[in-house]
Structures are given as C-alpha cells and as structure tokens.
C-alpha atoms as a PDB file:
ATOM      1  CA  UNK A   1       0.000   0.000   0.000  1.00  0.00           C
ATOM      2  CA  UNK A   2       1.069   3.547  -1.275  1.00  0.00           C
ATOM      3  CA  UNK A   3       1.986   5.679   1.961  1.00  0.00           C
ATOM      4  CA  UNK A   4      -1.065   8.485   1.350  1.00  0.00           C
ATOM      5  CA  UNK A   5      -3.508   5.948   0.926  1.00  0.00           C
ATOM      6  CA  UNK A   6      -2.502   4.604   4.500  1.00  0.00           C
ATOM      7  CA  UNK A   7      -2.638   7.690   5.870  1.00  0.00           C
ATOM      8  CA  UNK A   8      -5.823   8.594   4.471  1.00  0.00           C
ATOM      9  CA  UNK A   9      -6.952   5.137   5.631  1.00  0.00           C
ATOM     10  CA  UNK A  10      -5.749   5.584   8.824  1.00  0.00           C
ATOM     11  CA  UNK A  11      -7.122   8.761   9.281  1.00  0.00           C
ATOM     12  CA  UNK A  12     -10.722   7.862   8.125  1.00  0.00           C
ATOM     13  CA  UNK A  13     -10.682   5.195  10.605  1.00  0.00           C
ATOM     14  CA  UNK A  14      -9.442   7.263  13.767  1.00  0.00           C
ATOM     15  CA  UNK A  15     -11.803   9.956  13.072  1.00  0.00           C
ATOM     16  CA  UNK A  16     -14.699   7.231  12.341  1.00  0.00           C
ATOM     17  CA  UNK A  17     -13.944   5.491  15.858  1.00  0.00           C
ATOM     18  CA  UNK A  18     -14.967   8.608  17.383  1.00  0.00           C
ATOM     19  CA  UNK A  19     -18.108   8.246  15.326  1.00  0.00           C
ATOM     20  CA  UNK A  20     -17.009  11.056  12.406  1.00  0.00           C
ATOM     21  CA  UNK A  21     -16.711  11.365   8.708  1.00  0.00           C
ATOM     22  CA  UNK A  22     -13.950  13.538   6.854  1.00  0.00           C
ATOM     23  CA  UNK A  23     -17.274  15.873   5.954  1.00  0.00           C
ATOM     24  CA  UNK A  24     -19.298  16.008   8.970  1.00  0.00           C
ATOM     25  CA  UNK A  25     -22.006  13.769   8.018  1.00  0.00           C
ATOM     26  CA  UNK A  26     -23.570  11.432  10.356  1.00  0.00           C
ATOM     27  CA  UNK A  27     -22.681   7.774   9.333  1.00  0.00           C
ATOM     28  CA  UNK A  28     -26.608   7.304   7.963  1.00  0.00           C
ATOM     29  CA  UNK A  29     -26.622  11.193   6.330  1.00  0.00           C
ATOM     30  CA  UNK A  30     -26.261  11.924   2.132  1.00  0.00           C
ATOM     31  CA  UNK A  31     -24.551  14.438   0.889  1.00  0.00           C
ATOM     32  CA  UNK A  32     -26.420  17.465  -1.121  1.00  0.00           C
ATOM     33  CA  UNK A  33     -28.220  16.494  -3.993  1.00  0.00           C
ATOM     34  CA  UNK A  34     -29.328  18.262  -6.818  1.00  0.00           C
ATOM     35  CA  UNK A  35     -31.226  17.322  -9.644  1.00  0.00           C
ATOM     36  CA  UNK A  36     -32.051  19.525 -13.117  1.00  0.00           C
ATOM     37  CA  UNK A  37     -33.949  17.994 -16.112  1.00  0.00           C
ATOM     38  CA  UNK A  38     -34.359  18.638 -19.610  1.00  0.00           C
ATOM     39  CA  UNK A  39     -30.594  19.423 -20.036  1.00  0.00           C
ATOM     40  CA  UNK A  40     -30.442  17.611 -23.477  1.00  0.00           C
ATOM     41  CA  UNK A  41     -32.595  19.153 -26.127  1.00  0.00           C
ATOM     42  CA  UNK A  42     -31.955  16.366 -28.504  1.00  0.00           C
ATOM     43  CA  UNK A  43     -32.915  13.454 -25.890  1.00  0.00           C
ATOM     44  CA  UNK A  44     -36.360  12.571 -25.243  1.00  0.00           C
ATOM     45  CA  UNK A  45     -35.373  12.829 -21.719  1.00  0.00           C
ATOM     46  CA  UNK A  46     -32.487  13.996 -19.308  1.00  0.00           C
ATOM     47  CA  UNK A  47     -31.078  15.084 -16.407  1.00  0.00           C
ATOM     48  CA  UNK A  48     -27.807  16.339 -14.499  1.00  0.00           C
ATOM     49  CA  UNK A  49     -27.544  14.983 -11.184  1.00  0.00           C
ATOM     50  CA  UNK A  50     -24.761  15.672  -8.130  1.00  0.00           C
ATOM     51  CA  UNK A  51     -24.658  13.953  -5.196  1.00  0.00           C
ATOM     52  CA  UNK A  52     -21.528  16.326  -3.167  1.00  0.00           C
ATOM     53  CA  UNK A  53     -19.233  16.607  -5.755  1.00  0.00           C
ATOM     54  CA  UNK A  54     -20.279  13.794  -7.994  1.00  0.00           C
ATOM     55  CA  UNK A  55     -21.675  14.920 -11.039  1.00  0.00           C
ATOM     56  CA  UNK A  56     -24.001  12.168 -13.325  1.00  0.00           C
ATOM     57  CA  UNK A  57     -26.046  13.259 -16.797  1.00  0.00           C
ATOM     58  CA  UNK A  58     -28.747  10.331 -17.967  1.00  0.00           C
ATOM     59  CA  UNK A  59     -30.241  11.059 -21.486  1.00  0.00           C
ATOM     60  CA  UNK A  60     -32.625   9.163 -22.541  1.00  0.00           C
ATOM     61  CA  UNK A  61     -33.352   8.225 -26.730  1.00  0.00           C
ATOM     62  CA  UNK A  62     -36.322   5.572 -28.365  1.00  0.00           C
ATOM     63  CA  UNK A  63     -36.261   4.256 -31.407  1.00  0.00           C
ATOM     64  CA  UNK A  64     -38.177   1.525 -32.974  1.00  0.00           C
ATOM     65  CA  UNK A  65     -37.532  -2.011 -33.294  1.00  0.00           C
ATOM     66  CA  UNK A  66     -38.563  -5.684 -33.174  1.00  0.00           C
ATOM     67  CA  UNK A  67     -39.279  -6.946 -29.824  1.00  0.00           C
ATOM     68  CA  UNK A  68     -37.375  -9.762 -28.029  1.00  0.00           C
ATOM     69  CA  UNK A  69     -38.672 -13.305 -29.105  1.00  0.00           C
ATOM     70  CA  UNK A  70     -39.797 -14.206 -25.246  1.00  0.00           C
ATOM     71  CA  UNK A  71     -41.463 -10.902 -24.516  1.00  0.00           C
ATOM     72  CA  UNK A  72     -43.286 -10.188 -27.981  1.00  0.00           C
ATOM     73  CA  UNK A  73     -44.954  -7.550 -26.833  1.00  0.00           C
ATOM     74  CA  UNK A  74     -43.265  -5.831 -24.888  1.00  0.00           C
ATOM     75  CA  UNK A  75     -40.705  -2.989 -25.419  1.00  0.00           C
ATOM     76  CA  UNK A  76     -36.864  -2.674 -25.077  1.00  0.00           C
ATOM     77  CA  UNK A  77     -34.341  -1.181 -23.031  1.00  0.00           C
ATOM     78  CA  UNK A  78     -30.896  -1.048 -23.144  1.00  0.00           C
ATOM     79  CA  UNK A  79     -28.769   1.146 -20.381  1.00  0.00           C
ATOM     80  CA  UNK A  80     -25.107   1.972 -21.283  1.00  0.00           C
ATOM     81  CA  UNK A  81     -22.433   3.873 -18.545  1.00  0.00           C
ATOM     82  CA  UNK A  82     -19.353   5.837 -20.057  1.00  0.00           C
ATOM     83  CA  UNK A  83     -16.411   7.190 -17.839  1.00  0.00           C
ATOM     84  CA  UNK A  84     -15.346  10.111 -19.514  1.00  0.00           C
ATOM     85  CA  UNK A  85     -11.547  10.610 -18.346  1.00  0.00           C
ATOM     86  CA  UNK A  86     -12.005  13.935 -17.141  1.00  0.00           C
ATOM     87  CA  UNK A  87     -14.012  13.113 -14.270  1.00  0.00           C
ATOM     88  CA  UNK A  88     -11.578  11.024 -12.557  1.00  0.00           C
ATOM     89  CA  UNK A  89      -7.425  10.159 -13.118  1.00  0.00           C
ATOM     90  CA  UNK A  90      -8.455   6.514 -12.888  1.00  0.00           C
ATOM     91  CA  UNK A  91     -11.118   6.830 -16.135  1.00  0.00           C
ATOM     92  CA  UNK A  92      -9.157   5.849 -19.147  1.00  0.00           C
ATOM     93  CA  UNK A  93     -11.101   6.582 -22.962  1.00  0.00           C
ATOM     94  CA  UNK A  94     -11.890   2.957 -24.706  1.00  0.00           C
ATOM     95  CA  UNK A  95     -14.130   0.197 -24.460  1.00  0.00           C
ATOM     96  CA  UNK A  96     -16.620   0.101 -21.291  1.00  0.00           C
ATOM     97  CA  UNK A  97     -14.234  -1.260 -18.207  1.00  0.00           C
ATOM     98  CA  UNK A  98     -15.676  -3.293 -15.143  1.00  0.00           C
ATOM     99  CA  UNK A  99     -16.437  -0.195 -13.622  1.00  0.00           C
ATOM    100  CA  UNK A 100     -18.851   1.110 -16.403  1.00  0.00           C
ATOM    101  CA  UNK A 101     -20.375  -2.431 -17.032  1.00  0.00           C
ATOM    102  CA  UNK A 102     -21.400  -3.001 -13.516  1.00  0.00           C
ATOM    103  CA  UNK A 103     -22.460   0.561 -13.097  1.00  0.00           C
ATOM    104  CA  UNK A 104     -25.044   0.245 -16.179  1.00  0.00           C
ATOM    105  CA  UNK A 105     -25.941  -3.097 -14.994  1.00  0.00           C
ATOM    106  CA  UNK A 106     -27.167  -1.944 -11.262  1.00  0.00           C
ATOM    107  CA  UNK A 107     -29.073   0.979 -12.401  1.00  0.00           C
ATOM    108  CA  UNK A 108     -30.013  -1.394 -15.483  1.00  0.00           C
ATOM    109  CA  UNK A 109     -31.568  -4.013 -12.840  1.00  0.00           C
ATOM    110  CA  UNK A 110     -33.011  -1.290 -10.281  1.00  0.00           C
ATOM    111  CA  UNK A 111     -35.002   0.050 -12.973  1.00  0.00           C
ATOM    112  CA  UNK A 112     -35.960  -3.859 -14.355  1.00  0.00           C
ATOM    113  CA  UNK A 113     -37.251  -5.529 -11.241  1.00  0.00           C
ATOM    114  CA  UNK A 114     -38.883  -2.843  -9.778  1.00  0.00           C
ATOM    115  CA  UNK A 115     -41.203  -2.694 -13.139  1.00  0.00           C
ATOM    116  CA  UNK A 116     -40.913   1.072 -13.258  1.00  0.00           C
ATOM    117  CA  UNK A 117     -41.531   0.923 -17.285  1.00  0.00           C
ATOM    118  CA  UNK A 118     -44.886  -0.224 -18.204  1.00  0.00           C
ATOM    119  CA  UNK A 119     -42.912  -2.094 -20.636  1.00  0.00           C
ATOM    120  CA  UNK A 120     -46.601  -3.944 -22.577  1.00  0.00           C
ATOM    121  CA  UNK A 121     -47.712   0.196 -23.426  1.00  0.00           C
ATOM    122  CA  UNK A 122     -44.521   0.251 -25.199  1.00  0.00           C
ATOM    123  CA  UNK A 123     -45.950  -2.369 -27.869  1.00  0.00           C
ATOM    124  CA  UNK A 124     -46.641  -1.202 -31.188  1.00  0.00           C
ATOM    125  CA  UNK A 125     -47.384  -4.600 -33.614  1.00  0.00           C
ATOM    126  CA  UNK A 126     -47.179  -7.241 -31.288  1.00  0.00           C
ATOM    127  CA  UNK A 127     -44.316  -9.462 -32.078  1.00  0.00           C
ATOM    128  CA  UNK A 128     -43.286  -7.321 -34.759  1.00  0.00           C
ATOM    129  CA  UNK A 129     -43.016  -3.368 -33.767  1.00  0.00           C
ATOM    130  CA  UNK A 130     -42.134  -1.979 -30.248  1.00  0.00           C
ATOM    131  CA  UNK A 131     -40.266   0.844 -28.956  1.00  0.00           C
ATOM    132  CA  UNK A 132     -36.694   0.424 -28.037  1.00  0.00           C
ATOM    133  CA  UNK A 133     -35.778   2.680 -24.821  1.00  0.00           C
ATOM    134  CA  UNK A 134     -31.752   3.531 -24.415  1.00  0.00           C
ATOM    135  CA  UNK A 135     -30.428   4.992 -21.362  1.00  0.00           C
ATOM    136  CA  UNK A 136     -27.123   6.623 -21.700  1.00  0.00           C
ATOM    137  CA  UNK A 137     -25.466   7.256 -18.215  1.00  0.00           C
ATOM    138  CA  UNK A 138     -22.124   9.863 -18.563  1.00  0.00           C
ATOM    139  CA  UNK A 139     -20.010  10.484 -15.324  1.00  0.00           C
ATOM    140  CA  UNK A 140     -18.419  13.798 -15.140  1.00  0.00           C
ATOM    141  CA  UNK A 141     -17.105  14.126 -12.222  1.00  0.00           C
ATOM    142  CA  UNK A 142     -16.462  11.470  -9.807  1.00  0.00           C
ATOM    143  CA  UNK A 143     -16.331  11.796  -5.928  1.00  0.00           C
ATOM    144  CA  UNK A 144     -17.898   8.546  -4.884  1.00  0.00           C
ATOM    145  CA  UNK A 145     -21.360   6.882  -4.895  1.00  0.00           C
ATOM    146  CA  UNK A 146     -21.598   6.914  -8.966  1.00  0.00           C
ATOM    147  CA  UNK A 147     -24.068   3.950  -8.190  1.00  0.00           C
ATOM    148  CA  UNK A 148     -27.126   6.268  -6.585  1.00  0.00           C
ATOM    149  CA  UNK A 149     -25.835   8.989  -8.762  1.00  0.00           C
ATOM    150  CA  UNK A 150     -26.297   7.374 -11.839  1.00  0.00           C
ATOM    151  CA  UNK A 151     -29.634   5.312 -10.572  1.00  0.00           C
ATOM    152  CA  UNK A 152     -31.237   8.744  -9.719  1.00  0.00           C
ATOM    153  CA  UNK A 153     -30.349  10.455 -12.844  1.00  0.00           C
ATOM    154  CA  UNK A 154     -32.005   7.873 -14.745  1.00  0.00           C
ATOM    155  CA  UNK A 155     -35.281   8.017 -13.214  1.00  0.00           C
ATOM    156  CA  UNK A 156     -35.148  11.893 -13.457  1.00  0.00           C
ATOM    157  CA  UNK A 157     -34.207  11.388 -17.018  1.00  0.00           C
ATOM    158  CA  UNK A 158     -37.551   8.570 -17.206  1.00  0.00           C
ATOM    159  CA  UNK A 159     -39.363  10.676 -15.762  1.00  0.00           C
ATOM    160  CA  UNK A 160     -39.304  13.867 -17.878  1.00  0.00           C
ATOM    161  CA  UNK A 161     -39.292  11.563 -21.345  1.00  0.00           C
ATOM    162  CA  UNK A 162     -42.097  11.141 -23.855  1.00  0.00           C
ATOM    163  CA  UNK A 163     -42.685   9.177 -26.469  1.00  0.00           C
ATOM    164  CA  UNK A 164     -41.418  10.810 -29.873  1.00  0.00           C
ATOM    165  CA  UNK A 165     -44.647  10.019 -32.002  1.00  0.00           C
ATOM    166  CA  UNK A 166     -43.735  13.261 -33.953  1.00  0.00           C
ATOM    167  CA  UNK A 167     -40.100  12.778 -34.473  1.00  0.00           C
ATOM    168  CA  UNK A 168     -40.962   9.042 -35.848  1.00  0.00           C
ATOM    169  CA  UNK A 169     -44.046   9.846 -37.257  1.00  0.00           C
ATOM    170  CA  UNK A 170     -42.031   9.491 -41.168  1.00  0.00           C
ATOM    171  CA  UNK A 171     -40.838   6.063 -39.960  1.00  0.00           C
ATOM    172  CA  UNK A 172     -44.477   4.902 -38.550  1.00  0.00           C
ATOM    173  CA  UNK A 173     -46.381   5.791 -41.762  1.00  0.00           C
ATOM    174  CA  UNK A 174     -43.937   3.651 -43.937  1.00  0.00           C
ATOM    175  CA  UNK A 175     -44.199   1.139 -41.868  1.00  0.00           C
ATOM    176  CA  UNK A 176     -48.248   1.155 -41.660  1.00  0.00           C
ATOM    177  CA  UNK A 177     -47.992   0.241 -45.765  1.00  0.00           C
ATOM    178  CA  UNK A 178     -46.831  -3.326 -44.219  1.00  0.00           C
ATOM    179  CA  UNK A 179     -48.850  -3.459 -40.233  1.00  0.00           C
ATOM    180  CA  UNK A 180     -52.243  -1.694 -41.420  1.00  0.00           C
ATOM    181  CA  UNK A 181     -52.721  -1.384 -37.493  1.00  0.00           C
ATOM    182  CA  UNK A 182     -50.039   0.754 -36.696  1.00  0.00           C
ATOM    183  CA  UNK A 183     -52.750   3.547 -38.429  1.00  0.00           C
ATOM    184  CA  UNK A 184     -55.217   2.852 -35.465  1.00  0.00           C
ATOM    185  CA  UNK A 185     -51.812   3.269 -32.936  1.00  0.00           C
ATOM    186  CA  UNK A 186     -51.546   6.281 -34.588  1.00  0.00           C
ATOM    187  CA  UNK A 187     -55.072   7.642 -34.301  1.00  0.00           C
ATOM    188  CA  UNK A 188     -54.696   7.096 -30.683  1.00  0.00           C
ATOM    189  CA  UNK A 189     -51.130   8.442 -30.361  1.00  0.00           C
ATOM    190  CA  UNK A 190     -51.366  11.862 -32.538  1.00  0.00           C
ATOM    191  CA  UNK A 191     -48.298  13.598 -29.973  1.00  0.00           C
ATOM    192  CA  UNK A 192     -45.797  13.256 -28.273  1.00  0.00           C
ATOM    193  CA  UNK A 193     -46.780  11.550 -24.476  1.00  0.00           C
ATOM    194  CA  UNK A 194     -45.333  10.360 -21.381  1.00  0.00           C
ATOM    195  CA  UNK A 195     -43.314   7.783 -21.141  1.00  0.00           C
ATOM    196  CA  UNK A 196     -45.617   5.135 -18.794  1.00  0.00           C
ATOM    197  CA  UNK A 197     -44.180   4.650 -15.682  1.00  0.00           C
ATOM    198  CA  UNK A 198     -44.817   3.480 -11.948  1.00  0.00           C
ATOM    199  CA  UNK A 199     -43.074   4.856  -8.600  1.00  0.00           C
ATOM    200  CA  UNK A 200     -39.584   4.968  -8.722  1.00  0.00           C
ATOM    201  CA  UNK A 201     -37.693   3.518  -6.947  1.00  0.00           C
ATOM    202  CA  UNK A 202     -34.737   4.499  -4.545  1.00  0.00           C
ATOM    203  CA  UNK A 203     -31.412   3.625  -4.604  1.00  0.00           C
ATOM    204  CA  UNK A 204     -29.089   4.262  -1.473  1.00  0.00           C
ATOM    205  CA  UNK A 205     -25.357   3.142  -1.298  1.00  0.00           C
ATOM    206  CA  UNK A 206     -23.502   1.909   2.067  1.00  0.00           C
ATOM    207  CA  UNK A 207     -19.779   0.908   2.201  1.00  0.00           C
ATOM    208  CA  UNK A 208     -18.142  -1.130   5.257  1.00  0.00           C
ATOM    209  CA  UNK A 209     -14.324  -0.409   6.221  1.00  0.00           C
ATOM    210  CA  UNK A 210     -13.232  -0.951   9.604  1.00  0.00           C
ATOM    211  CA  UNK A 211     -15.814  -2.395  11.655  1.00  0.00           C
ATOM    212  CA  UNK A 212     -17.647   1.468  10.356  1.00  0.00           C
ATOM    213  CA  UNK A 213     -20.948   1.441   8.093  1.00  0.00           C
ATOM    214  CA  UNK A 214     -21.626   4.610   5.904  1.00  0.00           C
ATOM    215  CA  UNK A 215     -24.436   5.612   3.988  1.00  0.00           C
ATOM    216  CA  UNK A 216     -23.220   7.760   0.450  1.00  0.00           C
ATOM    217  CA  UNK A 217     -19.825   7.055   0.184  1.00  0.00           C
ATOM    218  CA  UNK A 218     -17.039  10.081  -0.740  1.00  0.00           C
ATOM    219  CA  UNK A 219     -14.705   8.806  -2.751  1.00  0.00           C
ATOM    220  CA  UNK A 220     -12.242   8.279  -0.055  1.00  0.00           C
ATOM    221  CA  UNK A 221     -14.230   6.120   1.589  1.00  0.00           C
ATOM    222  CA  UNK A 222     -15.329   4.264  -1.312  1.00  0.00           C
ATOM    223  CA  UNK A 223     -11.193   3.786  -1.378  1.00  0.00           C
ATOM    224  CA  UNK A 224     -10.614   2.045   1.953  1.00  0.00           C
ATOM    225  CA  UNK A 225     -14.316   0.161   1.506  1.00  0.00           C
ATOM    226  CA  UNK A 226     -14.295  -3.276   2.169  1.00  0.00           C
ATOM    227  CA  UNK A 227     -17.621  -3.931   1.199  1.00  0.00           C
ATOM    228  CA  UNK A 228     -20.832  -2.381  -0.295  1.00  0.00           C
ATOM    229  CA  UNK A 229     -24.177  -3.047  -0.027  1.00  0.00           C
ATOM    230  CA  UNK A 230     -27.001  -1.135  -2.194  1.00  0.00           C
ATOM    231  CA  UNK A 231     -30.282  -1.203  -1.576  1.00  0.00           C
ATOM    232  CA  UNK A 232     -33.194  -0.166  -3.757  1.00  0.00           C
ATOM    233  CA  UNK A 233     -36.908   1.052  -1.607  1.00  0.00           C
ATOM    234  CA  UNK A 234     -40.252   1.937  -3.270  1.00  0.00           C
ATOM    235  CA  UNK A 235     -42.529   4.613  -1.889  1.00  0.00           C
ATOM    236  CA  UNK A 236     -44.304   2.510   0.197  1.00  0.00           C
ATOM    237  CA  UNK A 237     -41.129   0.759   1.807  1.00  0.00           C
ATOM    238  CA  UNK A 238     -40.852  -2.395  -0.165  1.00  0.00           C
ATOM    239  CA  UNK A 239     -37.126  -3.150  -0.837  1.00  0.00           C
ATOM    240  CA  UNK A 240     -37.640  -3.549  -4.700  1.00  0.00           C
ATOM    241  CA  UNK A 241     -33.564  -4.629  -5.419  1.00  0.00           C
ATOM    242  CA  UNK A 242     -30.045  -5.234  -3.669  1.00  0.00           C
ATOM    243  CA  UNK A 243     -26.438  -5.469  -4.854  1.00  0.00           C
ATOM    244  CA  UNK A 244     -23.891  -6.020  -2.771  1.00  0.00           C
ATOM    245  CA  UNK A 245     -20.148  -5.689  -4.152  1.00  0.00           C
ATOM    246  CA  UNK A 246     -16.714  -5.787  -2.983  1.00  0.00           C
ATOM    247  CA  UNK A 247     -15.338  -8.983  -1.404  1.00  0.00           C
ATOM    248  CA  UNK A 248     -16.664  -8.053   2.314  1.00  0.00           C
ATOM    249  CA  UNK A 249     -19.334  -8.934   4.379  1.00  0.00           C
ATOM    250  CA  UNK A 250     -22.238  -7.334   6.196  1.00  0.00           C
ATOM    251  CA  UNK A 251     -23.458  -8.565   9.617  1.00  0.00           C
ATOM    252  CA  UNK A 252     -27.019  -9.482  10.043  1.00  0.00           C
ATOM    253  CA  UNK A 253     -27.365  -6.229  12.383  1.00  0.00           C
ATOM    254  CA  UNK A 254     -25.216  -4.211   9.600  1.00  0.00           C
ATOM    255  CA  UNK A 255     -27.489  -5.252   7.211  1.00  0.00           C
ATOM    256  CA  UNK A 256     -30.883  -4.433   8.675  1.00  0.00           C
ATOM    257  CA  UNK A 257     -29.268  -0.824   9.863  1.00  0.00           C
ATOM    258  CA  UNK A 258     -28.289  -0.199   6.368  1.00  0.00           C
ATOM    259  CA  UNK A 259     -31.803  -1.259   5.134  1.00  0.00           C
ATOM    260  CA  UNK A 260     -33.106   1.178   7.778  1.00  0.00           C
ATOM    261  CA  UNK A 261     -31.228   4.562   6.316  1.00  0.00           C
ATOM    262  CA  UNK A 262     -32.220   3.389   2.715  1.00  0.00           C
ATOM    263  CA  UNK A 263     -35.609   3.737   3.807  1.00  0.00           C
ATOM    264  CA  UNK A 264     -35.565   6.978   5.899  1.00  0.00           C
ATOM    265  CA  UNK A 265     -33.411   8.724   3.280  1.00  0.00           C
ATOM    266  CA  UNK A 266     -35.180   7.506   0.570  1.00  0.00           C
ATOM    267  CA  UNK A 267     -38.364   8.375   1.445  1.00  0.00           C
ATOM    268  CA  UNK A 268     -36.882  12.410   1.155  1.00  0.00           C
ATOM    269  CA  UNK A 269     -35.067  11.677  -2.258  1.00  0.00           C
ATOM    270  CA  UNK A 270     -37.924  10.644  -3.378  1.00  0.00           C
ATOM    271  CA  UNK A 271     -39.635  13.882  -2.219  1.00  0.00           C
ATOM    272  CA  UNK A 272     -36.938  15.728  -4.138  1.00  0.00           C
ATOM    273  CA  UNK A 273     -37.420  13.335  -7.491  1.00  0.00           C
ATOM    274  CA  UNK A 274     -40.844  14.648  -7.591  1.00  0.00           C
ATOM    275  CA  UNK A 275     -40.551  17.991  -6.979  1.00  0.00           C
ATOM    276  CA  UNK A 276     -37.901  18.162  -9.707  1.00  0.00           C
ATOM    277  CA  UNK A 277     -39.861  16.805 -12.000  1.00  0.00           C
ATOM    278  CA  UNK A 278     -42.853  19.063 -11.611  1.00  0.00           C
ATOM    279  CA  UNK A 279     -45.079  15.623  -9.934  1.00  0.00           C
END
C-alpha cells in the first residue's frame, strides 16, 4: 500500500472510531443532492444529477424495433455507462471497463425488477413493432457513490421523457404500408406523451471499512471500503432490489441498519425526485 492511501486510511478510521466522517455527516446522512432535467434538447429525456461533488447526466433516446422473441410484446431497453476521463485520473477513454459495465448493470436491474416501465404500453405490432428505450449514463465528475448517482439520474431522465410520435411519425407511416394497425396506434397516439411509468424507486449506497458502516460514500471512503451493499426502496417501503459488491461482508445487524437509512433517506429523495420533475 502507497503511503497516502494509508494515511488517508488511517485517518478515516481514527476519526470514524470517534463516530465522524472527513465531511461532517452522520454515518446514515447523504450528501447534497441536486437534480435539473431537460438538459439535453436532442434526448427525449435527461437530467444532471450531483450527489456532493459527484456529477451524473442520464439522457434518454427511443427508437423503434422488433421486440425480443420471449417478450413479444413488450418494449426494449438497453442502459449503457461511459467514464469520460475527465471526471476522474483513474477513467481511461476505450471500451466500457468493469467499472462502467457493472455501473449500467445496477441501475439497469433497479429500474428492471422494480417494473418502473410499463414495458406492454410500449408495444406497437405485437411481435413485430415496439419501442426500443436507451439509457445513456455519462459520469463527469467522480467523488464517490456513482451507483445512486447514476440510478437517480435515470429516473429523473424517465421521468421527464415522452414518447417521440412526432419525431418518428415518417418512420411509422412507412411502416403502416406493411402493419395496417399501426394507423389505429396512430389515431390514438397523434403527440408526443409520457413515457408510462410506476413509482420509482430508490437507490441508497452503504460501504463497510473498519468495523464502520456509511451511507453515500465520498470517494475516499469508497477507497478504503471493504464492502458495499445497495439497496433499492419503493414509496411505500418495499425493498424492490439489492447489490452487494466488494469482497466483504455485512453482519445481520449491519445489514438491517443499512436497510433502515435506505428507507428513511429515501423516502426524502424521493420527495426531491418529484418535486424536480414538476409531480
């Protein structure tokens, strides 16, 4: 081990015995979050999100596209992560590293098992014609917790998106020449409209060094972590996913603790989701 990394280390774990963090926060506290939508004009929905000095945009784009042969009809979705190498020394440009593939798949899964998308609205033609939904996930600036940095810009950026009937009304009349019901789906549809959704749900990050459990990990922490443990809560309290990383492990006790601060804190996020999105 480097020697500033130790002495970070060691520092973070003096101060932490005396039951502080290098910021002040109380062990089951966030940092300041903001969120902003409708940052990309191009996207049919977006949003910048910073959690301390993490900084997350999600953009969202449809297209459409056959549906998958299990799920005929139901739409797509695809959710990509991309470390741009000015956020962080560590980034590097290239292919998506571990980093970026796990990121996109946690937020990917979060989104997926809680049913947020009311995936069978997105159908167009069953079995031949749904809409495809990509989520595009760019970090630009990374001080820890990209996991409920990224998760929250997403459902900001789902939140705020419609349907692009006009932009891909062209491609929808070509298609109607070979689907004659696509004209009905079109009668209905004449604009642009939400994208369906459900509640969202929550996602709040914990790391484990030391014996110490911390809700919203800086990136220092997130250093010296020996485990992590994210949780995923609905509005009404139901834990609707968990991902635990790192090679750690969580006590029974740890785990129900960090399950409790998921739920208190995300009961406010999710205050601050909805106000940001004018719901």
């Amino acid at each position: 081990m480097a020697i500033t990394p130790s002495i970070k280390r060691d520092y973070l774990i003096k101060i932490a015995k005396n039951g502080k963090r290098e910021d002040d926060r109380r062990f089951d506290e966030f940092r300041k979050i903001d969120i902003e939508t409708g940052i990309i004009n191009k996207a049919e929905g977006s949003a910048r999100v910073k959690i301390g000095n993490t900084q997350v945009i999600a953009g969202i784009k449809m297209d459409i596209g056959e549906p998958y042969p299990d799920t005929p009809d139901q739409g797509a979705m695809s959710t990509a992560a991309e470390l741009i190498p000015l956020a962080s020394p560590d980034f590097e440009s290239g292919p998506p590293d571990e980093v970026a593939i796990e990121l996109a798949r946690v937020v990917d899964r979060g989104i997926r098992e809680s049913q947020l998308i009311e995936v069978e609205k997105l159908c167009i033609v069953p079995g031949e014609k749904v809409w495809i939904l990509f989520i595009d996930i760019h970090i630009l600036d990374y001080d820890g917790n990209l996991f409920d940095a990224a998760s929250l810009a997403a459902l900001a950026a789902l939140m705020t998106s419609k349907i692009p009937i006009e932009r891909l009304r062209p491609m929808l009349e070509r298609l109607q020449e070979k689907y004659p019901m696509i004209g009905q789906y079109l009668n209905d549809y004449q604009n642009d409209f939400p994208l369906p959704i459900k509640e969202p749900p929550i996602s709040c990050t914990s790391v484990k060094f030391n014996g110490v459990v911390v809700l919203d990990p800086s990136l220092n922490e997130e250093e010296i972590a020996e485990t992590r443990l994210t949780v995923a809560t609905d509005i009404n309290g139901d834990i609707r996913a968990m991902q635990k990383g790192l090679n750690g492990s969580f006590t029974r006790d740890e785990i129900k603790k960090v399950i409790k601060a998921s739920l208190d804190n995300g009961r406010i996020i999710q205050e601050q989701l909805y106000k940001s999105v004018g719901k």
